[in-house]
N, C-alpha and C. Protein backbone atom coordinates (compact mmCIF):
# COMPACT_ATOMS: atom_id res chain seq x y z
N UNK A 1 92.93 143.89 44.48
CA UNK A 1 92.70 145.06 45.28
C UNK A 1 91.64 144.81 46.33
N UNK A 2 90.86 144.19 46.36
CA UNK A 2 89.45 143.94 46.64
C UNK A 2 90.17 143.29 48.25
N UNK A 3 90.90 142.02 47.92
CA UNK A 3 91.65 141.09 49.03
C UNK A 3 92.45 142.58 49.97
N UNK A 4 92.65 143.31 49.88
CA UNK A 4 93.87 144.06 50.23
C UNK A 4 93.09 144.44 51.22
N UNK A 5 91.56 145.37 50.92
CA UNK A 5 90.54 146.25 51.49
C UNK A 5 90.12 145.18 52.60
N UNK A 6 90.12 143.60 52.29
CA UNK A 6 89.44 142.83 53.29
C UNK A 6 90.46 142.41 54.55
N UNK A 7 91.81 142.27 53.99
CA UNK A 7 92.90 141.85 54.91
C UNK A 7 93.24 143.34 55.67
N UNK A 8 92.62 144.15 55.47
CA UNK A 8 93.23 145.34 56.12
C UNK A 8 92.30 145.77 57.62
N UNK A 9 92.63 145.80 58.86
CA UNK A 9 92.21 145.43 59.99
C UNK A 9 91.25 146.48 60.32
N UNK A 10 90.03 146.81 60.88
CA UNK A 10 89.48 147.99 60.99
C UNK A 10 90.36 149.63 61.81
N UNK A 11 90.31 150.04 62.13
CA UNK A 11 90.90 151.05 62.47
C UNK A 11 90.14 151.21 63.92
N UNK A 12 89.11 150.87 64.28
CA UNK A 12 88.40 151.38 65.65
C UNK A 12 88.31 150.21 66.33
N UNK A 13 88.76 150.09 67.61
CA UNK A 13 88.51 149.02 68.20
C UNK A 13 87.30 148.78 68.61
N UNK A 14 87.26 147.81 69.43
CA UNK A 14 85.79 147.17 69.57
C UNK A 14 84.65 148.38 70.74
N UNK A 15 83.47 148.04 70.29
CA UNK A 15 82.20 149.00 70.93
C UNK A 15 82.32 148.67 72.36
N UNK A 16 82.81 147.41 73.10
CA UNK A 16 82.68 147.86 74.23
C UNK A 16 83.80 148.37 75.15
N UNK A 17 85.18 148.54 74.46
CA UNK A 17 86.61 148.98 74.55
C UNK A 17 86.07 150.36 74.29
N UNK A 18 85.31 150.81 73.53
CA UNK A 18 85.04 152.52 73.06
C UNK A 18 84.51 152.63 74.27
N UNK A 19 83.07 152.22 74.59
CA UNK A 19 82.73 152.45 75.93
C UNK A 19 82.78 152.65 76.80
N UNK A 20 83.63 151.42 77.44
CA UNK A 20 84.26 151.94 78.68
C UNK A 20 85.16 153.05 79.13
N UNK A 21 86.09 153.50 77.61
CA UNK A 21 87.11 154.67 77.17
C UNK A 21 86.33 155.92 77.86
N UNK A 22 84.83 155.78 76.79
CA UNK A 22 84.03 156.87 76.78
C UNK A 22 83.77 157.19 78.59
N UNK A 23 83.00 156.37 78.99
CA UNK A 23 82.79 156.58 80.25
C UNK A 23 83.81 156.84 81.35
N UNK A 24 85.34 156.77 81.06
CA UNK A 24 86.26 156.87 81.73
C UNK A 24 86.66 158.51 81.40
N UNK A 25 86.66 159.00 80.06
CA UNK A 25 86.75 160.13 79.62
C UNK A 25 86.31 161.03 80.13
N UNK A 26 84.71 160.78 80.12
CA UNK A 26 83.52 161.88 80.43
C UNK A 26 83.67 161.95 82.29
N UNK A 27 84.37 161.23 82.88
CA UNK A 27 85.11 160.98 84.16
C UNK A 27 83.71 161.83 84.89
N UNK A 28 82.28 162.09 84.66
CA UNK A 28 81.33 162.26 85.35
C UNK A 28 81.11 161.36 86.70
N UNK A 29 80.80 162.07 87.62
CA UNK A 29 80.02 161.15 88.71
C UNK A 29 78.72 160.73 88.88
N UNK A 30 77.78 161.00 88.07
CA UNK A 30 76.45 161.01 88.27
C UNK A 30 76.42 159.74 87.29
N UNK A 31 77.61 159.69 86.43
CA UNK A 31 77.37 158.57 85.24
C UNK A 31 76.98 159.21 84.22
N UNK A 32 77.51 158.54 82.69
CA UNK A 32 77.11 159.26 81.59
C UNK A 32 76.22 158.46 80.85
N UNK A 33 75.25 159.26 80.00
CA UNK A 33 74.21 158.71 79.10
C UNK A 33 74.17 158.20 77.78
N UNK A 34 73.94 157.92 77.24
CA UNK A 34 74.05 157.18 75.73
C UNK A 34 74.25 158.68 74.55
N UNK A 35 74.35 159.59 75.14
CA UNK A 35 74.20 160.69 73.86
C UNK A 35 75.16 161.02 74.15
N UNK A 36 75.97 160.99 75.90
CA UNK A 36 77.48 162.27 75.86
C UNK A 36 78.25 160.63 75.41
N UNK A 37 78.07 159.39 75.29
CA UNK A 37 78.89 158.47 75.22
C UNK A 37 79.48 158.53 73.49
N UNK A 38 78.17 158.52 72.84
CA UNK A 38 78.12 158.54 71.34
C UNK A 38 78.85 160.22 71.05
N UNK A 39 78.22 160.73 71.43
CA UNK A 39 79.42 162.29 71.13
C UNK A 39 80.94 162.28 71.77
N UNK A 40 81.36 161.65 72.65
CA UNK A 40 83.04 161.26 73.29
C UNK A 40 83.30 160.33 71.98
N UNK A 41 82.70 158.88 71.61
CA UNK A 41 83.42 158.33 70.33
C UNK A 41 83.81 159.03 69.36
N UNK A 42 82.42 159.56 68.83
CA UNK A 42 82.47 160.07 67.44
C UNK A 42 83.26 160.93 67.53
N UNK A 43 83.72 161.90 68.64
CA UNK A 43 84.78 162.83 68.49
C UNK A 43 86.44 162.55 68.52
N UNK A 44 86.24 161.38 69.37
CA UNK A 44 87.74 160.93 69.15
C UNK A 44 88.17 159.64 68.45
N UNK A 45 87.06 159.30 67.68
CA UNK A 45 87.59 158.02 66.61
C UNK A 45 86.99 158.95 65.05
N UNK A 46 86.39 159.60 64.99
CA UNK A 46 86.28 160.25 64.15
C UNK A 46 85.26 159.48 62.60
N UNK A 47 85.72 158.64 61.79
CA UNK A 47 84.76 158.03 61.19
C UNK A 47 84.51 156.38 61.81
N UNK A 48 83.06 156.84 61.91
CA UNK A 48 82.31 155.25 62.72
C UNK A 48 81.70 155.08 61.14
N UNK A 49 80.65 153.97 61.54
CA UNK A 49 80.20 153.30 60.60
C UNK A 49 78.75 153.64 60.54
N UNK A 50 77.90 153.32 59.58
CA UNK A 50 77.15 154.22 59.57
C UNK A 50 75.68 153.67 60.75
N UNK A 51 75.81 152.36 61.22
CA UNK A 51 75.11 152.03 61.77
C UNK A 51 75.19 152.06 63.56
N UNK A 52 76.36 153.12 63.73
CA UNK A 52 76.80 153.19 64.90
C UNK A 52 75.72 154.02 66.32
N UNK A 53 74.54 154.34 65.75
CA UNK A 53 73.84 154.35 66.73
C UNK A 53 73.26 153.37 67.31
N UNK A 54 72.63 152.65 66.31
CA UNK A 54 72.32 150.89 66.84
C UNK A 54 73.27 150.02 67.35
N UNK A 55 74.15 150.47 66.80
CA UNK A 55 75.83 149.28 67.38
C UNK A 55 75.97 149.72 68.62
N UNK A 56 75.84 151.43 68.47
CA UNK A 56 76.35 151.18 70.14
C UNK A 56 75.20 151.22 71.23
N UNK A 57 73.67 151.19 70.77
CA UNK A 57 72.44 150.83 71.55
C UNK A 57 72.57 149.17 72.42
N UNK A 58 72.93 148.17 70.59
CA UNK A 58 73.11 146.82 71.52
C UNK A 58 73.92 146.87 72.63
N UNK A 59 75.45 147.49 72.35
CA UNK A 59 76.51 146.67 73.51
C UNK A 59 76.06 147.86 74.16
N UNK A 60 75.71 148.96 74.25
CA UNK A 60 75.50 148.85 75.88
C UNK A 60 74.36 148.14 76.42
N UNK A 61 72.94 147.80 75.45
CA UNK A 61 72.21 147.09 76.62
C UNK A 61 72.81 145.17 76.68
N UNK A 62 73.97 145.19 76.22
CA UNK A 62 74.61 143.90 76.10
C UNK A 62 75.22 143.98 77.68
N UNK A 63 76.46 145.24 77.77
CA UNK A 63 76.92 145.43 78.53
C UNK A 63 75.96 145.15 80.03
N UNK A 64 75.21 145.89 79.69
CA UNK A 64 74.32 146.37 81.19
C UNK A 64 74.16 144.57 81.64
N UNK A 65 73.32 143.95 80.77
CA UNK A 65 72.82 142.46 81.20
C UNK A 65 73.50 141.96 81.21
N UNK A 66 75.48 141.99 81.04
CA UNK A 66 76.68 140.93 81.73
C UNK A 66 76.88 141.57 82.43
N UNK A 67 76.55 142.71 82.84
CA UNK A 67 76.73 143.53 84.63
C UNK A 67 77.97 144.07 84.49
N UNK A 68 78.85 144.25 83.24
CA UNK A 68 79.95 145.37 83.23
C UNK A 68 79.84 146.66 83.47
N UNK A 69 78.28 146.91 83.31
CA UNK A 69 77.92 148.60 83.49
C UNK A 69 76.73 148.63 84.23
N UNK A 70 76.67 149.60 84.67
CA UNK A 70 75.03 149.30 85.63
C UNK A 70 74.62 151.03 85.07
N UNK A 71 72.95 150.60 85.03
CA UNK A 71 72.27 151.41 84.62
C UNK A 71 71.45 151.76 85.46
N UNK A 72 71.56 153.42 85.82
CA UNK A 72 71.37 153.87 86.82
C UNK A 72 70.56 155.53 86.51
N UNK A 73 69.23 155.72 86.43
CA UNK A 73 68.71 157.07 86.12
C UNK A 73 69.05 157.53 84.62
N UNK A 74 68.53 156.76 84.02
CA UNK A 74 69.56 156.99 82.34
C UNK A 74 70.73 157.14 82.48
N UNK A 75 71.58 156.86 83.18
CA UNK A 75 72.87 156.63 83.00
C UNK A 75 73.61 155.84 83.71
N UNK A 76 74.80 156.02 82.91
CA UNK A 76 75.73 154.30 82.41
C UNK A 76 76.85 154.50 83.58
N UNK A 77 77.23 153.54 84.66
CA UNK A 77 78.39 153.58 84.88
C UNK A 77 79.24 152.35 85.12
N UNK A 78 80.48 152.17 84.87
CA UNK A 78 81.26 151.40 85.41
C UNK A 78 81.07 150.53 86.41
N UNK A 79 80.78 148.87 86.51
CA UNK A 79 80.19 148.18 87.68
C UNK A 79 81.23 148.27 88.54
N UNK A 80 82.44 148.20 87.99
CA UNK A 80 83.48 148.36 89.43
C UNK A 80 84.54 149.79 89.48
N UNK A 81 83.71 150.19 89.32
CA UNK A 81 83.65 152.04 90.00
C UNK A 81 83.95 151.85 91.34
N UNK A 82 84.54 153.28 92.05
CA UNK A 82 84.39 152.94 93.89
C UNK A 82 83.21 154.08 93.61
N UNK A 83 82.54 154.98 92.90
CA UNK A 83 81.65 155.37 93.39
C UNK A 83 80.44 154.83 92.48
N UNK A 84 80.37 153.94 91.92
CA UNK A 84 78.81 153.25 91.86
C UNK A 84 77.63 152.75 92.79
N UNK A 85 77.12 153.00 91.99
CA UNK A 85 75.68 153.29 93.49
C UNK A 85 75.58 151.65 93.71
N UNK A 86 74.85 150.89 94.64
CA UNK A 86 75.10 149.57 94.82
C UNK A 86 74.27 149.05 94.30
N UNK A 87 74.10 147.85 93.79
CA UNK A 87 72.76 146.91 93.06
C UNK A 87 71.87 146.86 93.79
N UNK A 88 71.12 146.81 93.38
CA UNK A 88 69.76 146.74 94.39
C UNK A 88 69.15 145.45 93.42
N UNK A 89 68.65 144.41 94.55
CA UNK A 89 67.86 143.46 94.11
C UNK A 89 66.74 143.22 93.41
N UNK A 90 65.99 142.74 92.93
CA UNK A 90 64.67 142.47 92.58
C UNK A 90 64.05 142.34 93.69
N UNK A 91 62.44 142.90 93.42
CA UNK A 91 61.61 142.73 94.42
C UNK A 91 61.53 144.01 95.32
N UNK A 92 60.86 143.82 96.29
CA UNK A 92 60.66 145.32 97.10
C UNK A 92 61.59 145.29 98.39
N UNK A 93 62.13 146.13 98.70
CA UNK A 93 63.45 146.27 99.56
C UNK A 93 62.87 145.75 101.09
N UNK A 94 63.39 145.10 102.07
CA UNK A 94 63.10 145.16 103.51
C UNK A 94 62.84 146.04 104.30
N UNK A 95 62.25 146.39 105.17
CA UNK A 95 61.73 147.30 106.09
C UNK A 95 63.15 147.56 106.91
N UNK A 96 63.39 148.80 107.05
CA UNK A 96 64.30 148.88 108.33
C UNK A 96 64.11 149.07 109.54
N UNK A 97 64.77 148.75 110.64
CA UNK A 97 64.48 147.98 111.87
C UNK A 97 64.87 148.52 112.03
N UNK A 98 64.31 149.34 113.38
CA UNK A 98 64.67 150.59 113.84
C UNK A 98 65.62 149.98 115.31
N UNK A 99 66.93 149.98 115.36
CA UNK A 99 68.04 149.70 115.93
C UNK A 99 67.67 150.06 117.73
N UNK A 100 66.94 151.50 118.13
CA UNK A 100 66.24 150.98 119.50
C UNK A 100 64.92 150.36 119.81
N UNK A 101 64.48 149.51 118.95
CA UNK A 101 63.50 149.09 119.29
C UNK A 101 64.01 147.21 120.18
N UNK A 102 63.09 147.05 120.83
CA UNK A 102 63.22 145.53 121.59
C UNK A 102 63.04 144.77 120.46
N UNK A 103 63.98 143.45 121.05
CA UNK A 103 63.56 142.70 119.91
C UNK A 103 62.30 141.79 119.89
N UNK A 104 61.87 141.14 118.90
CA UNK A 104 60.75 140.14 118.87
C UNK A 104 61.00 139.21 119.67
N UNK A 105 59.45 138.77 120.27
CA UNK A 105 59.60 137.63 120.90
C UNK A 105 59.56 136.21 119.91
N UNK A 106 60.08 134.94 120.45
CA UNK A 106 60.57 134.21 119.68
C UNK A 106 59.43 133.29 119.62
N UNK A 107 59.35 132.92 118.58
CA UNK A 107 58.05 132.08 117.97
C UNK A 107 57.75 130.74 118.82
N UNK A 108 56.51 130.68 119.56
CA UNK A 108 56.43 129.44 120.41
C UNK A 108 56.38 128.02 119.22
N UNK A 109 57.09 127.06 119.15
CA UNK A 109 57.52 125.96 118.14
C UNK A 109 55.94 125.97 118.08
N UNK A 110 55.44 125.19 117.17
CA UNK A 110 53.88 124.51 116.83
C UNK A 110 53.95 122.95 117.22
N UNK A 111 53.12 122.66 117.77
CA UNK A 111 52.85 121.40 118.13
C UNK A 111 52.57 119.80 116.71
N UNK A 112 51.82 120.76 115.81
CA UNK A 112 51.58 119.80 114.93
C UNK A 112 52.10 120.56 113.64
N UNK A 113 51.92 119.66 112.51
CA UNK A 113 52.73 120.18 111.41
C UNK A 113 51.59 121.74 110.80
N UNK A 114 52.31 122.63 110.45
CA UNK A 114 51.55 123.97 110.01
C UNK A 114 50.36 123.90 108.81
N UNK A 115 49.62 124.71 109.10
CA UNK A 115 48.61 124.27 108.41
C UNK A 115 49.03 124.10 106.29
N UNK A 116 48.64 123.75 105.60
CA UNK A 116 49.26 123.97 104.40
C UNK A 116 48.32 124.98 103.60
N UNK A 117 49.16 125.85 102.74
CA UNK A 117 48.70 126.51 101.84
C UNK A 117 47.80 126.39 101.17
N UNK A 118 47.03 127.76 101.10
CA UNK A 118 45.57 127.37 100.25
C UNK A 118 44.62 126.55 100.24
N UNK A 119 43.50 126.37 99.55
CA UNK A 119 42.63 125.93 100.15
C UNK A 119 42.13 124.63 100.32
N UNK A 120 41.38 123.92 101.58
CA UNK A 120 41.46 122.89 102.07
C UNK A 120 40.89 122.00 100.34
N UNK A 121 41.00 121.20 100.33
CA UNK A 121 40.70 119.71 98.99
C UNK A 121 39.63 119.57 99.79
N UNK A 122 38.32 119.47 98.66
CA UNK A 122 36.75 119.41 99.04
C UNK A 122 36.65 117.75 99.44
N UNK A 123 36.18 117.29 100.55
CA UNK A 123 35.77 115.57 100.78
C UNK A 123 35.36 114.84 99.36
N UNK A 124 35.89 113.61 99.31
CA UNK A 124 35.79 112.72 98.39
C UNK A 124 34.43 112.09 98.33
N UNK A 125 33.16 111.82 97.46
CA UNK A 125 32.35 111.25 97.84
C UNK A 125 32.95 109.92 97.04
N UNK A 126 32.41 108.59 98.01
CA UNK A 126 32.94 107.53 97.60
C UNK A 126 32.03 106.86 95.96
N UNK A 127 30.58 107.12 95.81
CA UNK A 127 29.61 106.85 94.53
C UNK A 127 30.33 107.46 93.41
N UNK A 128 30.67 109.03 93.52
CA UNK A 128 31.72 110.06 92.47
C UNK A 128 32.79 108.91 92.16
N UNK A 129 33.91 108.58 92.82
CA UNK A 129 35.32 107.99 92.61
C UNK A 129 34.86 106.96 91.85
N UNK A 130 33.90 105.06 92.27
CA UNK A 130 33.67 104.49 91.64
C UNK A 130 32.69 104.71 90.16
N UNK A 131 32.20 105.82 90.01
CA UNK A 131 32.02 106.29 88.76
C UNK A 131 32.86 106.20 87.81
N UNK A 132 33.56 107.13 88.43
CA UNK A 132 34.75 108.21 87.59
C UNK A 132 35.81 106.59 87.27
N UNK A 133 36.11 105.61 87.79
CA UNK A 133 36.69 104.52 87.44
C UNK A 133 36.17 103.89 86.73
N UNK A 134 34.49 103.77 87.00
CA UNK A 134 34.13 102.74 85.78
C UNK A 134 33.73 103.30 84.36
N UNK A 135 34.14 104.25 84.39
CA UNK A 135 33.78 105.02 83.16
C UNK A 135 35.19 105.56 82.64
N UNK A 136 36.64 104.99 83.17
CA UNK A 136 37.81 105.56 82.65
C UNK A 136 38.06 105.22 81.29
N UNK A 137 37.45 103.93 80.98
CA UNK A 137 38.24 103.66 79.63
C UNK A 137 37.64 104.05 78.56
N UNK A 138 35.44 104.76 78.88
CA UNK A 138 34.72 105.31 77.74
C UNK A 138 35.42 106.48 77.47
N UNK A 139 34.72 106.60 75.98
CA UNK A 139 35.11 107.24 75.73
C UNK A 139 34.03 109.07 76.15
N UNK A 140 34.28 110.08 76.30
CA UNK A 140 33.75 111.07 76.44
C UNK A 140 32.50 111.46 75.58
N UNK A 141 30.92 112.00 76.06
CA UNK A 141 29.65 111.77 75.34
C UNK A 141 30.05 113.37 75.13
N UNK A 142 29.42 113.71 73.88
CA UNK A 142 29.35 114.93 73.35
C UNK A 142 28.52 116.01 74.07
N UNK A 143 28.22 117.28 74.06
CA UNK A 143 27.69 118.23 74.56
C UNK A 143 27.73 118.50 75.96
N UNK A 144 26.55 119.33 76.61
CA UNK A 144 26.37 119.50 78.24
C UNK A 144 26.15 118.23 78.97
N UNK A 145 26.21 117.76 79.86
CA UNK A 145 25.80 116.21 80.16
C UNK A 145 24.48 116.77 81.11
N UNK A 146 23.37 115.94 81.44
CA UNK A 146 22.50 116.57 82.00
C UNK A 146 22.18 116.43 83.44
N UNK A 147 21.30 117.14 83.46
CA UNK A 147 21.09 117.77 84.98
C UNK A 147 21.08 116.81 85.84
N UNK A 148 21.82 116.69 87.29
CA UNK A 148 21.17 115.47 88.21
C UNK A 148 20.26 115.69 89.04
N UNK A 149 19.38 114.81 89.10
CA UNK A 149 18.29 114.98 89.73
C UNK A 149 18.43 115.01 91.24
N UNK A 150 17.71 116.12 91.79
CA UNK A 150 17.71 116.25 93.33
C UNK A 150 17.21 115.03 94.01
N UNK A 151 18.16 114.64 94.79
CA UNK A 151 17.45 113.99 96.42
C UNK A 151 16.50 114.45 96.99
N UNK A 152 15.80 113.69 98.05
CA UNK A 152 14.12 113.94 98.30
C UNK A 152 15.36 115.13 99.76
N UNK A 153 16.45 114.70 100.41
CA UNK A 153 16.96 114.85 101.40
C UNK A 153 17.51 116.15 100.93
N UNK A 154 18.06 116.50 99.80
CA UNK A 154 18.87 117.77 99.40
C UNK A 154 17.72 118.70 98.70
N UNK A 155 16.29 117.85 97.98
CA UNK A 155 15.64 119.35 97.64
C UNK A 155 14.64 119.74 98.33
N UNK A 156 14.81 119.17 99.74
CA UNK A 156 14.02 120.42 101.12
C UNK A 156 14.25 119.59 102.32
N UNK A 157 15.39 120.51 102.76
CA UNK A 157 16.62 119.96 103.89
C UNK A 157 15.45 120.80 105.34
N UNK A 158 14.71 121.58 104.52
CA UNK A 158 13.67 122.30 105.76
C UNK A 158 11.90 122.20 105.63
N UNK A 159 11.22 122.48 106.48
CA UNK A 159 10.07 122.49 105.77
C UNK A 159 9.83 124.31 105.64
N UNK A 160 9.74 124.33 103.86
CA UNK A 160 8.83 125.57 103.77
C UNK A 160 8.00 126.48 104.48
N UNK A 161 8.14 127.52 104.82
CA UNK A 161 7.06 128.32 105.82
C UNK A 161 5.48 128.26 104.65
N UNK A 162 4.58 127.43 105.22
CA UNK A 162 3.04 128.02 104.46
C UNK A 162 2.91 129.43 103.99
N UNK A 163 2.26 129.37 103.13
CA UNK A 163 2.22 130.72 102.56
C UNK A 163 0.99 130.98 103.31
N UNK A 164 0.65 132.76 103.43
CA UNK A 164 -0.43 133.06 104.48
C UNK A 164 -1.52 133.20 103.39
N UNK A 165 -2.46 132.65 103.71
CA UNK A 165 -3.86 132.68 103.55
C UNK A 165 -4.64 133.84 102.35
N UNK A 166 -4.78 134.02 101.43
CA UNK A 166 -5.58 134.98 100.36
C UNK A 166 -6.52 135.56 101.73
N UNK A 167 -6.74 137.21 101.59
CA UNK A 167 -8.10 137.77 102.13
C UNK A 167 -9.08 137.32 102.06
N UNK A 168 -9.12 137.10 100.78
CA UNK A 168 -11.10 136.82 100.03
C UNK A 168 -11.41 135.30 100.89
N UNK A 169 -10.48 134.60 101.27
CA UNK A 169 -10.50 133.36 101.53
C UNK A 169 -10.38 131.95 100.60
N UNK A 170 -10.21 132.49 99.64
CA UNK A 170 -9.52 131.43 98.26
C UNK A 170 -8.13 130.64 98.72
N UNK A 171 -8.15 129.81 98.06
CA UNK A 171 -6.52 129.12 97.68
C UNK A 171 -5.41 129.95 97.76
N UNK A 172 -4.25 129.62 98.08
CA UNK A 172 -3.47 131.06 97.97
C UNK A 172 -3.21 130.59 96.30
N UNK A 173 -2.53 131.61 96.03
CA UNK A 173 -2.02 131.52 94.21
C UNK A 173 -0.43 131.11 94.63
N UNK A 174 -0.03 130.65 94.24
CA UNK A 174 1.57 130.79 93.87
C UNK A 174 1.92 132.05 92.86
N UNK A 175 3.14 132.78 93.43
CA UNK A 175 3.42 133.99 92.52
C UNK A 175 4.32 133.32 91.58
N UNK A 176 4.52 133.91 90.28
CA UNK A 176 5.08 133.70 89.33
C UNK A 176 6.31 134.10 89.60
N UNK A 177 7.82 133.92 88.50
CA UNK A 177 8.88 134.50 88.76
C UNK A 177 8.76 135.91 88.01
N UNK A 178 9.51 137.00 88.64
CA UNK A 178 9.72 137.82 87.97
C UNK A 178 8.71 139.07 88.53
N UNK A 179 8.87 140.06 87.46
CA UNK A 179 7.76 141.38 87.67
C UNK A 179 6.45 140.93 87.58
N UNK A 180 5.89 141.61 88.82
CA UNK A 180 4.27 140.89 88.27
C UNK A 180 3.65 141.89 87.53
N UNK A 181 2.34 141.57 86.58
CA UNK A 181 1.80 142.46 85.53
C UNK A 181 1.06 143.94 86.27
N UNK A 182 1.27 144.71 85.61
CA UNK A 182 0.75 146.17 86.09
C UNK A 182 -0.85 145.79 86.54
N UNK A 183 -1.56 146.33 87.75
CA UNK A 183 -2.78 146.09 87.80
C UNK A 183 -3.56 147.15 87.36
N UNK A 184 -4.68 146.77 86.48
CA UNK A 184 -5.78 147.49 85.87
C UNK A 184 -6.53 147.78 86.37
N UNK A 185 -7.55 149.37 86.51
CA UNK A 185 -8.38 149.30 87.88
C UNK A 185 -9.80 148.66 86.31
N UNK A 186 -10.82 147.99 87.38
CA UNK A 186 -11.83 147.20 86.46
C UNK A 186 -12.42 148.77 85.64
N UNK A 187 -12.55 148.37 84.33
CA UNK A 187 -13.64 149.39 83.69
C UNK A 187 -15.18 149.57 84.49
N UNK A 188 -15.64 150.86 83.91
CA UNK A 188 -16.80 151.15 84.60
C UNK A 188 -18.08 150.31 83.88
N UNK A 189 -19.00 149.15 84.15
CA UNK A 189 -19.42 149.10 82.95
C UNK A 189 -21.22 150.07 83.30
N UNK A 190 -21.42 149.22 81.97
CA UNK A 190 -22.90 150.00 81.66
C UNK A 190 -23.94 150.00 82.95
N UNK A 191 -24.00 149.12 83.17
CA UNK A 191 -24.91 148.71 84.49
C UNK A 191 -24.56 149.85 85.92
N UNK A 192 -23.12 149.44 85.37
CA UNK A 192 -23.04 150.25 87.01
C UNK A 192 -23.02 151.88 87.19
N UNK A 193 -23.08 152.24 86.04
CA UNK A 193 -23.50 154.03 85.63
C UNK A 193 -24.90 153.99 85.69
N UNK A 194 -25.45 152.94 85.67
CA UNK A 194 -27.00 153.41 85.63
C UNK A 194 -27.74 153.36 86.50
C-alpha cells in the first residue's frame, strides 16, 4: 500500500506553473502581490501542502532573480507582459537632456597622456630602497622600532625667533609645556605689617 501512495503523482502542478496561472487570473494591471497570489491558488487547487507559504515565498523570489517576473511596488508581474513597467538598471538613472538645448562643445584632444588617478606615489629616497634590500632576507625585530634621529638640516630648516628679553632683566626662562601653574599673590609677612 505504502508503494501505491508513492507511485501516485501529486495532484498540483508545479509552484511556478501555479504562479504564473495566478497572475494571469487576477488579470490586474498594477500587478498582483504575494497574498492575492496565495488566495487565487489556494482557492482553485484547493488542498496545498502545509508548507505552502514558504514554497510559494522561494519560487517567487526564485522567479523574480531568473527575471520571469519582475517585482515592482510589492507586486509581481509577468516579465513579458505588454504592459510591464520596463527594467530599470542598477545605479542612478542619467540626466535628461533637454532636446532644445545646443549641443556640447567637443573636447579639445590632450596633448600628453591624462593625468592618472589618485594620488601622486611619494619620491623614492635612494638610502630607504638600499636598506629595505639589505635587510630582505632578516628576519623582522619585535615591537615599535625606534625613533630616527633628526638631521642637524631637518631639526631647524629656520632660525628660531629669540625670545624677548624678561622685564626684571634676567635670563629669559623657557616656558614649560602645557597650563602654567596658577599664580599666588606673595603672603603678607610679619615685617611688612609692622
Amino acid at each position: 500500500m505504502a508503494t501505491e501512495e508513492a507511485a501516485k503523482p501529486s495532484p498540483l502542478p508545479p509552484y511556478p506553473e501555479m504562479i504564473l496561472a495566478a497572475i494571469e487570473g487576477l488579470g490586474d494591471k498594477n500587478g498582483s502581490n504575494k497574498s492575492a497570489i496565495s488566495r487565487y491558488i489556494e482557492g482553485k487547487y484547493g488542498e496545498l501542502p502545509p508548507a505552502h507559504p514558504s514554497l510559494l515565498t522561494a519560487h517567487l523570489s526564485r522567479m523574480k532573480e531568473s527575471g520571469e517576473l519582475i517585482f515592482l511596488k510589492n507586486n509581481y508581474f509577468r516579465a513579458d507582459a505588454p504592459d510591464a513597467p520596463p527594467k530599470r538598471g542598477r545605479g542612478r538613472p542619467p540626466k535628461v537632456r533637454d532636446p532644445n538645448a545646443p549641443p556640447l562643445p567637443p573636447k579639445a584632444p590632450s596633448t600628453g597622456s591624462p593625468r592618472p588617478r589618485g594620488r601622486p606615489p611619494k619620491p623614492k629616497d635612494p638610502l630607504d630602497a638600499a636598506v629595505a634590500q639589505a635587510t630582505a632576507g632578516m628576519p623582522k625585530a619585535r615591537g615599535r622600532p625606534p625613533k630616527k634621529a633628526k638631521t642637524e638640516a631637518a631639526a631647524s630648516p629656520a632660525p628660531a625667533p629669540a625670545p624677548a628679553p624678561a622685564g626684571d632683566g634676567s635670563a629669559p626662562v623657557k616656558r614649560g609645556r602645557g597650563r602654567p601653574p596658577k599664580v599666588r599673590p606673595a603672603a603678607p609677612s610679619e615685617t611688612a605689617a609692622a
